[in-house]
C-alpha atoms as a PDB file:
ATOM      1  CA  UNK A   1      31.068  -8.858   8.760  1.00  0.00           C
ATOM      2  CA  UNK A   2      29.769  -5.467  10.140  1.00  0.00           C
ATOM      3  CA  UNK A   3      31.632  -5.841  13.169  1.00  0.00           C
ATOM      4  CA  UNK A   4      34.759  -6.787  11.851  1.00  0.00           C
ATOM      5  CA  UNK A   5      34.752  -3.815   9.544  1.00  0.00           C
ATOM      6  CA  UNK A   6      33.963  -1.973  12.596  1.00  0.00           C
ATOM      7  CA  UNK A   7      36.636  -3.475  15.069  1.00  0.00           C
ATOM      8  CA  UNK A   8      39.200  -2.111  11.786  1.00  0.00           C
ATOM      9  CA  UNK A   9      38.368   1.268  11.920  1.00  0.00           C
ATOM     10  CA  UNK A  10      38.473   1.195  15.513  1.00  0.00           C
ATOM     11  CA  UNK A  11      41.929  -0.285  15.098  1.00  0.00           C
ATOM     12  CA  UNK A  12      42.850   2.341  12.144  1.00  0.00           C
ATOM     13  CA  UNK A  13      41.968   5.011  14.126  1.00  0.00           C
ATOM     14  CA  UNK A  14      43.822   4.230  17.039  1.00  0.00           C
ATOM     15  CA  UNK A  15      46.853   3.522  14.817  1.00  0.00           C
ATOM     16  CA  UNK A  16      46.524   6.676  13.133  1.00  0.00           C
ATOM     17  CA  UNK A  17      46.132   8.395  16.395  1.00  0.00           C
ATOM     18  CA  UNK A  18      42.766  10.227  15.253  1.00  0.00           C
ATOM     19  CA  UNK A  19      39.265  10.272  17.019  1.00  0.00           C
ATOM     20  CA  UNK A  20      36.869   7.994  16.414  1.00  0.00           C
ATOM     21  CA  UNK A  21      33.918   9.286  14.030  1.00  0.00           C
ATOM     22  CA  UNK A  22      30.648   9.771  15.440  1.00  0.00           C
ATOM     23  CA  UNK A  23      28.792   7.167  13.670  1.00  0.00           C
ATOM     24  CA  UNK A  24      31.507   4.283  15.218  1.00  0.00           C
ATOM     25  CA  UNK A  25      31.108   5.742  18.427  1.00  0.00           C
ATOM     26  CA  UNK A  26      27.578   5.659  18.227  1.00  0.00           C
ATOM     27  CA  UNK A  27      27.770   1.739  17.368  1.00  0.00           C
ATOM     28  CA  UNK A  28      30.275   0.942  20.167  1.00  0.00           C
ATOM     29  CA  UNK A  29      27.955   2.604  22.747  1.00  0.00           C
ATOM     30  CA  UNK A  30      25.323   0.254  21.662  1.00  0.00           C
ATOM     31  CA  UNK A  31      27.496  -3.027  21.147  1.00  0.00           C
ATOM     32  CA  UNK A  32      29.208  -4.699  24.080  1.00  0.00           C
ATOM     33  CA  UNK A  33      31.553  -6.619  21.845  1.00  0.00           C
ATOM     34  CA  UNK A  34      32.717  -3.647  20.050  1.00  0.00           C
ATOM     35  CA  UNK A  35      32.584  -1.811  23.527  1.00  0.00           C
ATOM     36  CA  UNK A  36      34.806  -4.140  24.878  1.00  0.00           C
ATOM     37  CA  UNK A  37      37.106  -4.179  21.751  1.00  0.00           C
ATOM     38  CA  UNK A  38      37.378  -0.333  22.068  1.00  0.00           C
ATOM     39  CA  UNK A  39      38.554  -0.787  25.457  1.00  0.00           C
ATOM     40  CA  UNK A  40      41.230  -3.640  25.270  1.00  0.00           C
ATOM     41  CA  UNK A  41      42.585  -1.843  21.984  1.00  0.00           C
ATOM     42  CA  UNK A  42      42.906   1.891  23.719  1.00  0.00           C
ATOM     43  CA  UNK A  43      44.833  -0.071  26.648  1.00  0.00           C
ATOM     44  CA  UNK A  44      46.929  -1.905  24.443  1.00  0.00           C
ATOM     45  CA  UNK A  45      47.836   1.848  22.543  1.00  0.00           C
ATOM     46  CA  UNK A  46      48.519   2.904  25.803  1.00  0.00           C
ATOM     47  CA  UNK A  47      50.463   0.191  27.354  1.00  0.00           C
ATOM     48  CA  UNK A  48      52.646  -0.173  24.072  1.00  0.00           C
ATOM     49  CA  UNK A  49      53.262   3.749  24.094  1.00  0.00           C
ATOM     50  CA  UNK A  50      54.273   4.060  26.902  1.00  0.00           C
ATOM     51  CA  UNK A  51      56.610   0.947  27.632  1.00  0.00           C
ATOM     52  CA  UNK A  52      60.446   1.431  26.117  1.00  0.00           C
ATOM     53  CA  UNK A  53      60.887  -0.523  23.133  1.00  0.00           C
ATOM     54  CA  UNK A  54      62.699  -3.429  23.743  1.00  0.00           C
ATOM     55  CA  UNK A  55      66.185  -4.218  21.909  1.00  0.00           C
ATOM     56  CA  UNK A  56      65.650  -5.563  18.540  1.00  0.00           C
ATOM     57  CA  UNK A  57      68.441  -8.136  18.879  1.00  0.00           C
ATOM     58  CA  UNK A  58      70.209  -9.694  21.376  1.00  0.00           C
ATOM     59  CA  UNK A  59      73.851  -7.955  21.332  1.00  0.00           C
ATOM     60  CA  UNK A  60      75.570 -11.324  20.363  1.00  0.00           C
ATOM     61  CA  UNK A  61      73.653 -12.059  17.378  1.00  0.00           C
ATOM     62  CA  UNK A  62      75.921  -9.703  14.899  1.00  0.00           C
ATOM     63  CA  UNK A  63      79.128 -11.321  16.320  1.00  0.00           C
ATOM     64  CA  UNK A  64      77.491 -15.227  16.426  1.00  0.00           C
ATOM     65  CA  UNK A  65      76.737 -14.313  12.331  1.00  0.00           C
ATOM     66  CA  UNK A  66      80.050 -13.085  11.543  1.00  0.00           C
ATOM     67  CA  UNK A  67      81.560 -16.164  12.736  1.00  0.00           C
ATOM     68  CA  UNK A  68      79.272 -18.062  10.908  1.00  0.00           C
ATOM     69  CA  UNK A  69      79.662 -16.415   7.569  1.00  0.00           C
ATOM     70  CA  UNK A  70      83.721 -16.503   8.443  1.00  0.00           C
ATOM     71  CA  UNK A  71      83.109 -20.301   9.196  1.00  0.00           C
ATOM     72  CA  UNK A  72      81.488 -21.243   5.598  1.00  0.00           C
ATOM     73  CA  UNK A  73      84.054 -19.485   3.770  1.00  0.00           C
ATOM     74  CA  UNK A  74      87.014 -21.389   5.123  1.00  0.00           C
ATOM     75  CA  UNK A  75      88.828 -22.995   2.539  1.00  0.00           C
ATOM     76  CA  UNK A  76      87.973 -26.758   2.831  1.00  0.00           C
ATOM     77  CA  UNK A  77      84.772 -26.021   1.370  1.00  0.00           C
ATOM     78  CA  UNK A  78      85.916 -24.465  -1.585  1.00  0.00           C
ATOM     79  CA  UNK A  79      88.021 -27.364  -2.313  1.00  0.00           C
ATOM     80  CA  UNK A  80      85.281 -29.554  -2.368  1.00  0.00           C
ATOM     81  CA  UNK A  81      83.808 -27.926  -4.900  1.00  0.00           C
ATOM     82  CA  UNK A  82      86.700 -29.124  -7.312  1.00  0.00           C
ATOM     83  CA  UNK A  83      86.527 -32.778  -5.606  1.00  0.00           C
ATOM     84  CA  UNK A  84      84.086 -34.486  -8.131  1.00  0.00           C
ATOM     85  CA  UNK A  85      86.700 -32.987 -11.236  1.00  0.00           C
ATOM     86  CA  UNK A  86      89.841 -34.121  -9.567  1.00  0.00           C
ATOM     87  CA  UNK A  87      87.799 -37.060  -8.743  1.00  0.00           C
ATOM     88  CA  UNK A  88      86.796 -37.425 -12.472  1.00  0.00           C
ATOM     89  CA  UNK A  89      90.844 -36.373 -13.800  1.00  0.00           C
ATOM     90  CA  UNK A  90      92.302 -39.242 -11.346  1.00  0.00           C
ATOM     91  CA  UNK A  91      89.454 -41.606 -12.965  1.00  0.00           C
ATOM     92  CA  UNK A  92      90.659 -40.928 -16.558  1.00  0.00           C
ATOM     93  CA  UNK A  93      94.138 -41.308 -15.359  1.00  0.00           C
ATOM     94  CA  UNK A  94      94.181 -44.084 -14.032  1.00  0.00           C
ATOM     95  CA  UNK A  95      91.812 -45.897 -16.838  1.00  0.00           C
ATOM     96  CA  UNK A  96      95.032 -44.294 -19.573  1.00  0.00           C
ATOM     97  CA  UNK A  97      97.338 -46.016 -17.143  1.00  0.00           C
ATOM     98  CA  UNK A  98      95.546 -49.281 -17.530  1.00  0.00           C
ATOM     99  CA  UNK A  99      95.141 -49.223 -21.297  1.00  0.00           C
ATOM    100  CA  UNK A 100      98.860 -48.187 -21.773  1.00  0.00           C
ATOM    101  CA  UNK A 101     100.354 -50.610 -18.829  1.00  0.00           C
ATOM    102  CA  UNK A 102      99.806 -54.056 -20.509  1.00  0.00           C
ATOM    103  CA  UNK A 103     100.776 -53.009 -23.663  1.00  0.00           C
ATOM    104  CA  UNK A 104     104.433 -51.273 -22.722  1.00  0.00           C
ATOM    105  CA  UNK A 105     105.217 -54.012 -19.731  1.00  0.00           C
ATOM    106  CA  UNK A 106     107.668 -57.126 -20.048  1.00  0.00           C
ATOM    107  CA  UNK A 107     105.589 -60.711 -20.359  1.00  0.00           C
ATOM    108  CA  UNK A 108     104.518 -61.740 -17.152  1.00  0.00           C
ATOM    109  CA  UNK A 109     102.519 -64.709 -16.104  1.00  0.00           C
ATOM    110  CA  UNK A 110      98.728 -64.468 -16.216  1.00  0.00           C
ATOM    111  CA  UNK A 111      98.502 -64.261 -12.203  1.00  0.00           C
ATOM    112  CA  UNK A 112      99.694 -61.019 -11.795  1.00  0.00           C
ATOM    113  CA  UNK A 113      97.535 -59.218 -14.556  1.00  0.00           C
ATOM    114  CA  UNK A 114      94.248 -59.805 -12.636  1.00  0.00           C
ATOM    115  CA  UNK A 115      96.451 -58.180  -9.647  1.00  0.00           C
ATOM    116  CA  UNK A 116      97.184 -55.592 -12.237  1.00  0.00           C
ATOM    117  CA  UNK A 117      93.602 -54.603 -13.028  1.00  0.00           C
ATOM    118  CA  UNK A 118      92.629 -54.738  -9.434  1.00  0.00           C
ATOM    119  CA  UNK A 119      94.003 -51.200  -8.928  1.00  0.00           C
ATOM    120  CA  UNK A 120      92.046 -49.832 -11.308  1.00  0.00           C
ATOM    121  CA  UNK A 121      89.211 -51.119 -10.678  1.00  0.00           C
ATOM    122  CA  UNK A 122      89.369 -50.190  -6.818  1.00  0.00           C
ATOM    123  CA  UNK A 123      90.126 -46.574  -8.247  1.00  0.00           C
ATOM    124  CA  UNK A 124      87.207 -46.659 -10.508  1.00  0.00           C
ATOM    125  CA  UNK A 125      84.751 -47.926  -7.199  1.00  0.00           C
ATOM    126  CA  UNK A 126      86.453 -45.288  -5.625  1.00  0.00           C
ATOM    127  CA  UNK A 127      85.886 -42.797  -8.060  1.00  0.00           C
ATOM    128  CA  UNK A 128      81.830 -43.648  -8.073  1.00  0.00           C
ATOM    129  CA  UNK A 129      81.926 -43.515  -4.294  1.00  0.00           C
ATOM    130  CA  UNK A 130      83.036 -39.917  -4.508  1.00  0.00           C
ATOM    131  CA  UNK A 131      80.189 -39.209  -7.320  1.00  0.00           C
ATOM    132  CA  UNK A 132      77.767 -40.098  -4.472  1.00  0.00           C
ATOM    133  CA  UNK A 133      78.811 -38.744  -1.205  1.00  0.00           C
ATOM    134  CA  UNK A 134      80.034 -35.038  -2.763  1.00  0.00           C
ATOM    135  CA  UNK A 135      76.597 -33.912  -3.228  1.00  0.00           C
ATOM    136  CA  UNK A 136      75.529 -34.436   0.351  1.00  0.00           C
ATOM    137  CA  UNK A 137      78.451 -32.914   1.282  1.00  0.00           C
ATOM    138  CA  UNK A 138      78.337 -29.755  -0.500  1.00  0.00           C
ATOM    139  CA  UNK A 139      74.817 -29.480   0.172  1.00  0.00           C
ATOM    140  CA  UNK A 140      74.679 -29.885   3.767  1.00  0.00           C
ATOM    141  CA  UNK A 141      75.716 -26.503   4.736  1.00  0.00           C
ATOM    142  CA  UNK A 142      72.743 -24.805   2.256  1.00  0.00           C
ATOM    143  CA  UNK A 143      69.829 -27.404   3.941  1.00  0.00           C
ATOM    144  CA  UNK A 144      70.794 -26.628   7.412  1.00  0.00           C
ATOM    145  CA  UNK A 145      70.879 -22.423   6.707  1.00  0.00           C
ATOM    146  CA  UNK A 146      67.245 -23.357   4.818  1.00  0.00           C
ATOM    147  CA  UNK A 147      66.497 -25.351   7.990  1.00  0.00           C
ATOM    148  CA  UNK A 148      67.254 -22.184  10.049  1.00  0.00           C
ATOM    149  CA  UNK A 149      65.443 -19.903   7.584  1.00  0.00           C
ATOM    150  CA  UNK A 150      62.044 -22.132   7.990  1.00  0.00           C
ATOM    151  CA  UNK A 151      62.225 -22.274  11.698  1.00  0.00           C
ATOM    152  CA  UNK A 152      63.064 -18.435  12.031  1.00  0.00           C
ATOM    153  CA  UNK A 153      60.002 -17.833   9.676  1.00  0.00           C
ATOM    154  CA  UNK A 154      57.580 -20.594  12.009  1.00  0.00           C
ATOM    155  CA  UNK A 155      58.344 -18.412  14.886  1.00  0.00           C
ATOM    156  CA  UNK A 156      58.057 -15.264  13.283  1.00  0.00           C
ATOM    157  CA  UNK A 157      54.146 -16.367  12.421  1.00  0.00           C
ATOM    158  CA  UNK A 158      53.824 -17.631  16.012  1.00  0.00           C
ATOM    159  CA  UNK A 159      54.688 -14.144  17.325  1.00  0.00           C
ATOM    160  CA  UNK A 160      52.182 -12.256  14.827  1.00  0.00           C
ATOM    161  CA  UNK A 161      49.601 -14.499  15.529  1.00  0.00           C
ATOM    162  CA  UNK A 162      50.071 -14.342  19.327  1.00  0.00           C
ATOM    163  CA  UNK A 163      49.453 -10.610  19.003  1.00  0.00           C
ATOM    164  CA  UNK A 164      46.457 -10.546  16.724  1.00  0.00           C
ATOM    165  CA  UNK A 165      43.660  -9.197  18.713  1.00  0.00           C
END
């Protein structure tokens, strides 16, 4: 535990760009581990000092995002938000039709009422097949971005950890 607490303030101080107190150097002179510690930390300062930073980002990423953001906010996926109403509307419209068609229609024989109700019906299937696929595809777009998110954030711990002393 000492030595950890002693490899920090070797780090702190470095990071702070002050000398090291007499009492730590004292303890590195008479540890190799924190000896060696010293040394790969005051060439790492060094080596990160004096190398240019590197670009942040490469110089595609802010035009590949804009055409992503542009690309969710065409219009066919604002439409689908209104899908499951229209889908619901076209359901009550057609179960009105069918209540008020055999009741204001001539007499006809039996045979063609069960063709009759077979529209309907196929709406109605119809209509419950919408109910199920909408919400996979509304919410495909949001799982794939939190897909992204989760793999940026994975590699964003594999680069702190792979520069952890």
């Amino acid at each position: 535990m000492n030595a950890w607490f002693a490899k920090f303030r070797i780090s702190a101080a470095l990071d702070g760009a002050k000398p090291l107190s007499a009492s730590l150097r004292r303890r590195i002179a008479a540890s190799e581990d924190l000896g060696r510690f010293a040394a790969l930390c005051a060439a790492l300062d060094r080596a990160l000092k004096q190398s240019p930073p590197e670009p942040g980002a490469p110089p595609s990423l802010h035009s590949s995002i804009l055409a992503a953001v542009r690309a969710a906010a065409r219009p066919g996926l604002a439409a689908l938000r209104w899908a499951p109403a229209a889908g619901l509307g076209l359901c009550l419209a057609l179960i009105l039709a069918g209540a008020w068609w055999p009741r204001h229609r001539p007499a006809q024989p039996p045979g063609p009422i069960a063709q009759a109700l077979a529209a309907p019906s196929a709406a109605l299937d119809l209509g419950g097949q919408m109910t199920r696929a909408m919400p996979a595809a509304v919410l495909a777009p949001l799982s794939e971005e939190l897909d992204r998110l989760n793999r940026d954030l994975d590699h964003t711990a594999q680069f702190l950890l792979a520069n952890l002393p």
